[in-house]
C-alpha atoms as a PDB file:
ATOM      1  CA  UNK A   1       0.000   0.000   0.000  1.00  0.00           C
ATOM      2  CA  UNK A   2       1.578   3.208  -1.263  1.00  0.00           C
ATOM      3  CA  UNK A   3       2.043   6.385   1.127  1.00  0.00           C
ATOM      4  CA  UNK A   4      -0.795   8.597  -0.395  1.00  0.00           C
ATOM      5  CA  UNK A   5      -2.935   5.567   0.005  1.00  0.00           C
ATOM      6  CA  UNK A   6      -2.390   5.062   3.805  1.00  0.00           C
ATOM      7  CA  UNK A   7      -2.635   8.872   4.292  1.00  0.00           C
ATOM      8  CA  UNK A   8      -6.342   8.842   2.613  1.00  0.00           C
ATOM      9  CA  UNK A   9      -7.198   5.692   5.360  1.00  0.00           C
ATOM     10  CA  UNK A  10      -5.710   8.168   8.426  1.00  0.00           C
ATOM     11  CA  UNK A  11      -7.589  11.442   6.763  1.00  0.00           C
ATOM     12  CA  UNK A  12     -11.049   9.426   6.678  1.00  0.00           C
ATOM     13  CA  UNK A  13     -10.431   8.379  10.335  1.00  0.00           C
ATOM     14  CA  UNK A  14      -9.094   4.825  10.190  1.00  0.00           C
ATOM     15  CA  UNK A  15      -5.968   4.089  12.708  1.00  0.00           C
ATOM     16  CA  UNK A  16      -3.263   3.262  10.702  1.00  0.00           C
ATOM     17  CA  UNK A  17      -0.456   3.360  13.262  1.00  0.00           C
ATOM     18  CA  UNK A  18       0.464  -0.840  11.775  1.00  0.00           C
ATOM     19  CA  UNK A  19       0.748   0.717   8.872  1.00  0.00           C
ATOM     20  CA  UNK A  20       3.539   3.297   9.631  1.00  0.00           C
ATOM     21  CA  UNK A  21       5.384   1.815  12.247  1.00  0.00           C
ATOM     22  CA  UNK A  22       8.099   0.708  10.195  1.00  0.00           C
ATOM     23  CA  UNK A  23       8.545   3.495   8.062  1.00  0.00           C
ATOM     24  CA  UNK A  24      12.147   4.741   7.663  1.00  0.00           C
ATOM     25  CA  UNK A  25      12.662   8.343   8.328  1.00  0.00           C
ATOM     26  CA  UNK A  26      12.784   9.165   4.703  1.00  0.00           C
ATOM     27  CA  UNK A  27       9.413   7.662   4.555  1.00  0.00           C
ATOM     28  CA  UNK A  28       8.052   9.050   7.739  1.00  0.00           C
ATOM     29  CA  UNK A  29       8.853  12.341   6.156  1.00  0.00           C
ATOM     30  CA  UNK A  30       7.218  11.753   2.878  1.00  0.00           C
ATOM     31  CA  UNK A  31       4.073  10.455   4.759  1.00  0.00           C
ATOM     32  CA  UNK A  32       3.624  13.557   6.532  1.00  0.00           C
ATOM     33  CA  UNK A  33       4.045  15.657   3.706  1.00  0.00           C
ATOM     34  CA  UNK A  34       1.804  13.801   1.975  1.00  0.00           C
ATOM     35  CA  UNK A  35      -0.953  13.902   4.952  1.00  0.00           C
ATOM     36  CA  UNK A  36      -0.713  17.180   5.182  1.00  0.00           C
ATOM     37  CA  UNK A  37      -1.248  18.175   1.419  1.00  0.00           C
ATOM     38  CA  UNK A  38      -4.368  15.656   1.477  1.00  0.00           C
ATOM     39  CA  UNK A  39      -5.474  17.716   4.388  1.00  0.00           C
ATOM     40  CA  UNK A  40      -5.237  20.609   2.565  1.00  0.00           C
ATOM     41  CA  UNK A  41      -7.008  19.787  -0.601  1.00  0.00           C
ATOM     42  CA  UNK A  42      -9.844  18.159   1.737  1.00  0.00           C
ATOM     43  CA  UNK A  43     -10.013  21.329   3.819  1.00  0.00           C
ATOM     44  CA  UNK A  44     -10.414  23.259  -0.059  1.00  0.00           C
ATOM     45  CA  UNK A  45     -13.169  20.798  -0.630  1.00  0.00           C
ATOM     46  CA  UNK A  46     -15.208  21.042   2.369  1.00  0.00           C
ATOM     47  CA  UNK A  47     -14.977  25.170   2.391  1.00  0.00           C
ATOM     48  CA  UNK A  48     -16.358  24.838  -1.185  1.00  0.00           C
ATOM     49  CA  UNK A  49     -18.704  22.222  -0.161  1.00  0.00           C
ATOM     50  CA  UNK A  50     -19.932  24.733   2.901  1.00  0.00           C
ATOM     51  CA  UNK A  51     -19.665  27.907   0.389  1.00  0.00           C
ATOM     52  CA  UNK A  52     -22.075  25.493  -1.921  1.00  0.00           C
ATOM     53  CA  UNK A  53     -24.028  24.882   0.563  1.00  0.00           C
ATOM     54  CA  UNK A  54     -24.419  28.614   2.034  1.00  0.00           C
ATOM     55  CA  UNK A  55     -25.377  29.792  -1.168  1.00  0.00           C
ATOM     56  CA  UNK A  56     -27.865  27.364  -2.240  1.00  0.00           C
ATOM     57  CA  UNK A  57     -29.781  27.880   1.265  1.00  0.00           C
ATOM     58  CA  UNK A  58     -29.766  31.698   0.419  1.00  0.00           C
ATOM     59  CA  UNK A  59     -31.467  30.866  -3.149  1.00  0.00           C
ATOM     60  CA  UNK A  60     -33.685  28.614  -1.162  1.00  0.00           C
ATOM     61  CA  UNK A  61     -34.197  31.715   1.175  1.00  0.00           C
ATOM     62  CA  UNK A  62     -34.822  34.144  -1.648  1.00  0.00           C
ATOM     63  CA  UNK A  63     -37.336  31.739  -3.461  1.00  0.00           C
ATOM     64  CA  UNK A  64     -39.301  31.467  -0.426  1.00  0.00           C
ATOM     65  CA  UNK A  65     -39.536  34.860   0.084  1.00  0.00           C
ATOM     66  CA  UNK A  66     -40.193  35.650  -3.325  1.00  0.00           C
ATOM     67  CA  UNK A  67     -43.011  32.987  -2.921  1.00  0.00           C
ATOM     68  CA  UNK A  68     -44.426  34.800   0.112  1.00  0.00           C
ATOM     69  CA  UNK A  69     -44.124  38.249  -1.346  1.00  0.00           C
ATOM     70  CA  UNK A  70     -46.039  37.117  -4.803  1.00  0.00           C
ATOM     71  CA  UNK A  71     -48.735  35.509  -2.171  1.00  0.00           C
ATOM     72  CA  UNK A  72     -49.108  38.392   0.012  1.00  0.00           C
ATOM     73  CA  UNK A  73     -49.784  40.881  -3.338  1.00  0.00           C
ATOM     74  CA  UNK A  74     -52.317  38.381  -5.128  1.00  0.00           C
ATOM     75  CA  UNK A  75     -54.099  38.126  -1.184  1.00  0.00           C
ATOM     76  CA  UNK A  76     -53.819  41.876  -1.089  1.00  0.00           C
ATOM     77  CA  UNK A  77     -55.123  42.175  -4.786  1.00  0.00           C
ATOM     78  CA  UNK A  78     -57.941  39.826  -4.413  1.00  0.00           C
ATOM     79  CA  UNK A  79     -58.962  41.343  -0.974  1.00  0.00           C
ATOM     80  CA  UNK A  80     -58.783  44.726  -3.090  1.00  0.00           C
ATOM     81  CA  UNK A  81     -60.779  43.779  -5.845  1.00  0.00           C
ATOM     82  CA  UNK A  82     -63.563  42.136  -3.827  1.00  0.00           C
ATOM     83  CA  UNK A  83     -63.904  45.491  -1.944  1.00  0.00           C
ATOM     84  CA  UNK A  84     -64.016  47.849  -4.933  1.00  0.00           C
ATOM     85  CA  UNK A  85     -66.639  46.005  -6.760  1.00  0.00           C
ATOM     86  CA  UNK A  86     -68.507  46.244  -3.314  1.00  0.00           C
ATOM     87  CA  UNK A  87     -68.051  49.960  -2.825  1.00  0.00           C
ATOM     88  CA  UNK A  88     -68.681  50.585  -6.780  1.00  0.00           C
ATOM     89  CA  UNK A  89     -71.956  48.735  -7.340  1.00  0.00           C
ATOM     90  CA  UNK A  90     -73.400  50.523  -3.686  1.00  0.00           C
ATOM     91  CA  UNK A  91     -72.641  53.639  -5.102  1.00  0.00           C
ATOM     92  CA  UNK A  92     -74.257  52.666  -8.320  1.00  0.00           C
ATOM     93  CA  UNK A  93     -76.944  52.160  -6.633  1.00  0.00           C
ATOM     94  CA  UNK A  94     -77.419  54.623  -4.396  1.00  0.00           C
ATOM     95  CA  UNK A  95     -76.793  57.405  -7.562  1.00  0.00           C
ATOM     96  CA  UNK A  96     -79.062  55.410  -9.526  1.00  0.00           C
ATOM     97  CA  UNK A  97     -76.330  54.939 -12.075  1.00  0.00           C
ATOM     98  CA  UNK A  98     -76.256  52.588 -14.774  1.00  0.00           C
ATOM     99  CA  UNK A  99     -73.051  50.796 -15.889  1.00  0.00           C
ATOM    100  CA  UNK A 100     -73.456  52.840 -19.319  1.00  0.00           C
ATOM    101  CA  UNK A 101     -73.246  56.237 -16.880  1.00  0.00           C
ATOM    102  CA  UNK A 102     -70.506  55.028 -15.456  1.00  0.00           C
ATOM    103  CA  UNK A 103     -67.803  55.389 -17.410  1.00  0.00           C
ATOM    104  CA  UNK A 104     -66.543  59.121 -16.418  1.00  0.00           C
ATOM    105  CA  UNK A 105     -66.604  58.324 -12.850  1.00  0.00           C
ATOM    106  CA  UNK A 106     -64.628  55.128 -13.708  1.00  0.00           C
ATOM    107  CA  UNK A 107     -62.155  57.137 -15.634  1.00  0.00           C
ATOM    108  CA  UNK A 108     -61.920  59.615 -12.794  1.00  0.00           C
ATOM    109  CA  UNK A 109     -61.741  57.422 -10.564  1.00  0.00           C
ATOM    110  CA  UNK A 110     -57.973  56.185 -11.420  1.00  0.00           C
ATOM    111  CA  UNK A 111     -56.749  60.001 -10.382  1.00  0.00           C
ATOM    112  CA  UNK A 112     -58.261  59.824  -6.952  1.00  0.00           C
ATOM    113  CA  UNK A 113     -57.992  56.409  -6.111  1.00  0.00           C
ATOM    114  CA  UNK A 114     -56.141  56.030  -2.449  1.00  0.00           C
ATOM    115  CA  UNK A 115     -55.352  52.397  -2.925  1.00  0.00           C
ATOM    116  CA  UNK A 116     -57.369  51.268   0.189  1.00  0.00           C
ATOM    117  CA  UNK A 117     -58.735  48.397   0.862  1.00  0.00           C
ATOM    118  CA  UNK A 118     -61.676  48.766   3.355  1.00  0.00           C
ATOM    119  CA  UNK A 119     -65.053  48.866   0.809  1.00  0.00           C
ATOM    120  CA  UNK A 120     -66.276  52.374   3.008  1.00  0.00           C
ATOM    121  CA  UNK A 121     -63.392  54.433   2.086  1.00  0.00           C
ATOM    122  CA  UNK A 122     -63.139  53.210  -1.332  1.00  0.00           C
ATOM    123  CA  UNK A 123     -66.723  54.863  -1.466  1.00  0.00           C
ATOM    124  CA  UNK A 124     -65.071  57.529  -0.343  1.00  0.00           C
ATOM    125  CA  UNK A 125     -63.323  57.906  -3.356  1.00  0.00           C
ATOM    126  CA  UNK A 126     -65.958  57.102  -5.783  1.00  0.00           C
ATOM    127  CA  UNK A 127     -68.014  60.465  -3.938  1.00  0.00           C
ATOM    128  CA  UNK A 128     -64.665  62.325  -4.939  1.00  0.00           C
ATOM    129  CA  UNK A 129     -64.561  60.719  -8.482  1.00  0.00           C
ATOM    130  CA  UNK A 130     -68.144  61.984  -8.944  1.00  0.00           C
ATOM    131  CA  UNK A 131     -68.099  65.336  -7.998  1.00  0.00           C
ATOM    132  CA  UNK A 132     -64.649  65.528 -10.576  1.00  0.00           C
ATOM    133  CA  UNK A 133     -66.733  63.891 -13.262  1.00  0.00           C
ATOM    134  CA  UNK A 134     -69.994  65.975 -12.455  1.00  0.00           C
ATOM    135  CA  UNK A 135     -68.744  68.932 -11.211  1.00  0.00           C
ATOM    136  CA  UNK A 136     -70.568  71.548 -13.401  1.00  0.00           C
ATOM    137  CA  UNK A 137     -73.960  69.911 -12.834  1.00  0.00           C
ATOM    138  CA  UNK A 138     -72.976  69.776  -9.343  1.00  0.00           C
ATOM    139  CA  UNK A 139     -72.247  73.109  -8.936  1.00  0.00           C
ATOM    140  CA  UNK A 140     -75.389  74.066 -10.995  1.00  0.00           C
ATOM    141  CA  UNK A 141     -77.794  72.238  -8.705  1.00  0.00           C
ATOM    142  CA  UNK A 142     -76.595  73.976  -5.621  1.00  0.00           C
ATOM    143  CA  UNK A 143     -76.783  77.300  -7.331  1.00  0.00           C
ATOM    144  CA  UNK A 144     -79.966  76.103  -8.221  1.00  0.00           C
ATOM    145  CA  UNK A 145     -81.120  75.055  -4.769  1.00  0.00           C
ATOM    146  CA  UNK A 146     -79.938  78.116  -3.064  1.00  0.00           C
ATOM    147  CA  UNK A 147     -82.645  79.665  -5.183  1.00  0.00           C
ATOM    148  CA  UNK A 148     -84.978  77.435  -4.627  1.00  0.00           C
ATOM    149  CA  UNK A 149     -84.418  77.800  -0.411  1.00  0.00           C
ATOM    150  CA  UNK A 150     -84.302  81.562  -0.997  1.00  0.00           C
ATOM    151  CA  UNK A 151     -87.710  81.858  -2.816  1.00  0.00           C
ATOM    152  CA  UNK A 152     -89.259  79.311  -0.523  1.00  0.00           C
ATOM    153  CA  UNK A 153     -88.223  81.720   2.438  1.00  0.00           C
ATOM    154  CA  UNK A 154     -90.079  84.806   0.528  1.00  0.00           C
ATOM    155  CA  UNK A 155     -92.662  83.161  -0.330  1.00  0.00           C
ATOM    156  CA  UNK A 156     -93.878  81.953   3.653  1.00  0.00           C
ATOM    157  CA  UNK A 157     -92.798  85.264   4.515  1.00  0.00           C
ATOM    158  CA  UNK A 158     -94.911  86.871   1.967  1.00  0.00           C
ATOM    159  CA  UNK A 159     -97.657  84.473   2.701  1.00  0.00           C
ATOM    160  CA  UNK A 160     -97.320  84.948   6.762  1.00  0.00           C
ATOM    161  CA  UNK A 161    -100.944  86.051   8.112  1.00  0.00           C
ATOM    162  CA  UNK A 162    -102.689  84.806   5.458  1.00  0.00           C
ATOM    163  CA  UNK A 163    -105.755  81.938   5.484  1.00  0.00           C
ATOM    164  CA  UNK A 164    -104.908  78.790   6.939  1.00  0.00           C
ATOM    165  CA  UNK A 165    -108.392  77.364   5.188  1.00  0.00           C
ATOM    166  CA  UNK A 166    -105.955  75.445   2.612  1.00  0.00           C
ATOM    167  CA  UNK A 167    -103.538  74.053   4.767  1.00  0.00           C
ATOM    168  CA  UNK A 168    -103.450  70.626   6.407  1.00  0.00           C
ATOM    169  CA  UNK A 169    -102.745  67.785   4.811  1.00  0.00           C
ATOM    170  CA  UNK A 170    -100.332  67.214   1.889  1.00  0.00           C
ATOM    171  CA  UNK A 171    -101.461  63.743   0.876  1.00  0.00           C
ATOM    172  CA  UNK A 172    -103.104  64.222  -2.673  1.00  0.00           C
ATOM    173  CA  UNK A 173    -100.773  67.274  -3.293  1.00  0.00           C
ATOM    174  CA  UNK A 174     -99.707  67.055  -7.070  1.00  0.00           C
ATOM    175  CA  UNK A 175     -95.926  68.380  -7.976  1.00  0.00           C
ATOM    176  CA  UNK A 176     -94.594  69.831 -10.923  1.00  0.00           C
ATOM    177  CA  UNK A 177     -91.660  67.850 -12.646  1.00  0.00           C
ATOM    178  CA  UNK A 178     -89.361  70.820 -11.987  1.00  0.00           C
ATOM    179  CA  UNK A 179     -89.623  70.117  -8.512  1.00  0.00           C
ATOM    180  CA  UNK A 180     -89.069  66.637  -8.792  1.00  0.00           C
ATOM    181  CA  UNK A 181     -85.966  67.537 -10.551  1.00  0.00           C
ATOM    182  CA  UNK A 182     -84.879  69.853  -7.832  1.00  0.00           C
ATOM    183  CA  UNK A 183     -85.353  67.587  -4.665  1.00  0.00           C
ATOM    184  CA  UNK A 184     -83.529  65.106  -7.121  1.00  0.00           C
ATOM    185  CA  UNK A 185     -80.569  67.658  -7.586  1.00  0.00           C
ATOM    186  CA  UNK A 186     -80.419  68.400  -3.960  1.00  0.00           C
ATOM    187  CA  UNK A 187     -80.128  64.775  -2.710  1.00  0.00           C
ATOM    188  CA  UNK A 188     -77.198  64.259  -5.221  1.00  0.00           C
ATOM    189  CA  UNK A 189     -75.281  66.832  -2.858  1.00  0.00           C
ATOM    190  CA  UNK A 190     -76.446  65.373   0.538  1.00  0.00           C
ATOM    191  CA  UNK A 191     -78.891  68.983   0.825  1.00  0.00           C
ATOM    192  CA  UNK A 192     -82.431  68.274   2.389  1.00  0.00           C
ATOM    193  CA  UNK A 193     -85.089  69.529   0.263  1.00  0.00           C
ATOM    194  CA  UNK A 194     -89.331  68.810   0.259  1.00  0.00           C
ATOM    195  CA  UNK A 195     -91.011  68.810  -2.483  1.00  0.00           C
ATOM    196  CA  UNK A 196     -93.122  71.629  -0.828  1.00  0.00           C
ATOM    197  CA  UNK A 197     -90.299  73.946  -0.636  1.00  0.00           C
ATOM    198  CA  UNK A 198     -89.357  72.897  -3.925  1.00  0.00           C
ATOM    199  CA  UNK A 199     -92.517  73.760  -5.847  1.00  0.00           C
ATOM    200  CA  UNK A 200     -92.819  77.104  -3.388  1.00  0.00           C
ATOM    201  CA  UNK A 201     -89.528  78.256  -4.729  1.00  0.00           C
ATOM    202  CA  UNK A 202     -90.312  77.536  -8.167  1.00  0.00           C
ATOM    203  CA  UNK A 203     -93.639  79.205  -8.145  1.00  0.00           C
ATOM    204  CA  UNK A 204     -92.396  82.356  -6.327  1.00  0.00           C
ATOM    205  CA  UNK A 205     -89.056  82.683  -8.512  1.00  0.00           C
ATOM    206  CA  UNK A 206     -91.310  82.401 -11.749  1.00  0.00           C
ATOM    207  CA  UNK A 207     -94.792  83.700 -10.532  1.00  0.00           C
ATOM    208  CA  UNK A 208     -97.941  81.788 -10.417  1.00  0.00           C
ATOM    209  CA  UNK A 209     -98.570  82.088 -14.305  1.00  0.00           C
ATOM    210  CA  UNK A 210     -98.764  78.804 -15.415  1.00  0.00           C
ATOM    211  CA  UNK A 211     -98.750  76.857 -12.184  1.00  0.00           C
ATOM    212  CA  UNK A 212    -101.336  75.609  -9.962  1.00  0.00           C
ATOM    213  CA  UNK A 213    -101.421  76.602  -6.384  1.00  0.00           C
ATOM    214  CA  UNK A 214    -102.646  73.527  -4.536  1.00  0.00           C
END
């Protein structure tokens, strides 16, 4: 059995003292020259095995975190998603818009959209969307209603002291479409308006030509 041989059986843990104890100097010499460059070259294969080893359980490490990140964003998106098509088709609904209606308040939208997730203040942002998309009409119908609260206001004044014989009830009252329109215009903004008051402004803004004083 050659040196390098019986150095290999000593490096992997085997007692080979038998083996050596009649080596010559010269050979005792060799031998540990040899067993000492074997130990080298094993030491350079188990750092590369560890370095292997290191770095594949950081690719592990990054996969798995990759994994979790990608799971966390499609949760989150889902979640999201679930929430906005709640807080869209209650707003819908409670504007009385149709999907064909929609489409500016979608497109607005996109520039006020805070990202949240809760379905309440995403409605939040579809009320802010709205009054971007409708903001003339908006503005419009509270000019409009001011008038409408300002004429109602003159016209108990003006009618202060007057009969009471056609007061009472309003069941059976008939109302002009324009005051339809108006109470219509003022719930849009969140502004309380009767269909009394609405039809008293009207009549008092345009005069009682053409209306019918119930």
């Amino acid at each position: 059995m050659d040196i390098k041989e019986i150095a290999g059986k000593e490096l992997g843990g085997e007692d080979v003292s038998e083996l050596v104890k009649d080596f010559t100097d010269e050979q005792t010499k060799e031998y540990n020259k040899t067993f000492l460059s074997l130990s080298k070259e094993a030491k350079s294969k188990d750092l590369a095995e560890v370095v292997a080893l290191r770095k594949a359980k950081a690719d592990l490490k990054q996969k798995t975190d990759d994994l979790s990140s990608d799971q966390a964003k499609q949760f989150h998106e889902k979640a999201r998603g679930e929430q906005l098509v709640k807080a869209r088709s209650k707003f819908l609904a409670d504007f009385g818009l149709t999907e064909d209606t929609a489409k500016s308040l979608d497109e607005e939208f996109k520039s006020v959209d805070s990202g949240k997730i809760d379905a309440d203040l995403i409605y939040g942002d579809f009320k802010k969307a709205y009054a971007k998309a409708n903001a003339d009409t908006l503005i419009e119908a509270q000019r409009a209603n001011k008038i409408l609260e300002k004429n109602a206001v003159d016209y108990n004044a003006s009618s202060a002291g007057s009969s009471n014989s056609g007061g009472g009830s309003s069941e059976g009252k008939k109302y002009s479409n324009e005051a339809y329109e108006a109470v219509k215009a003022a719930r849009v903004q969140g502004i309380p308006l009767s269909l009394d008051d609405a039809e008293k402004g009207l009549m008092f803004g345009k005069g009682t030509k053409g209306w019918k004083v119930i």
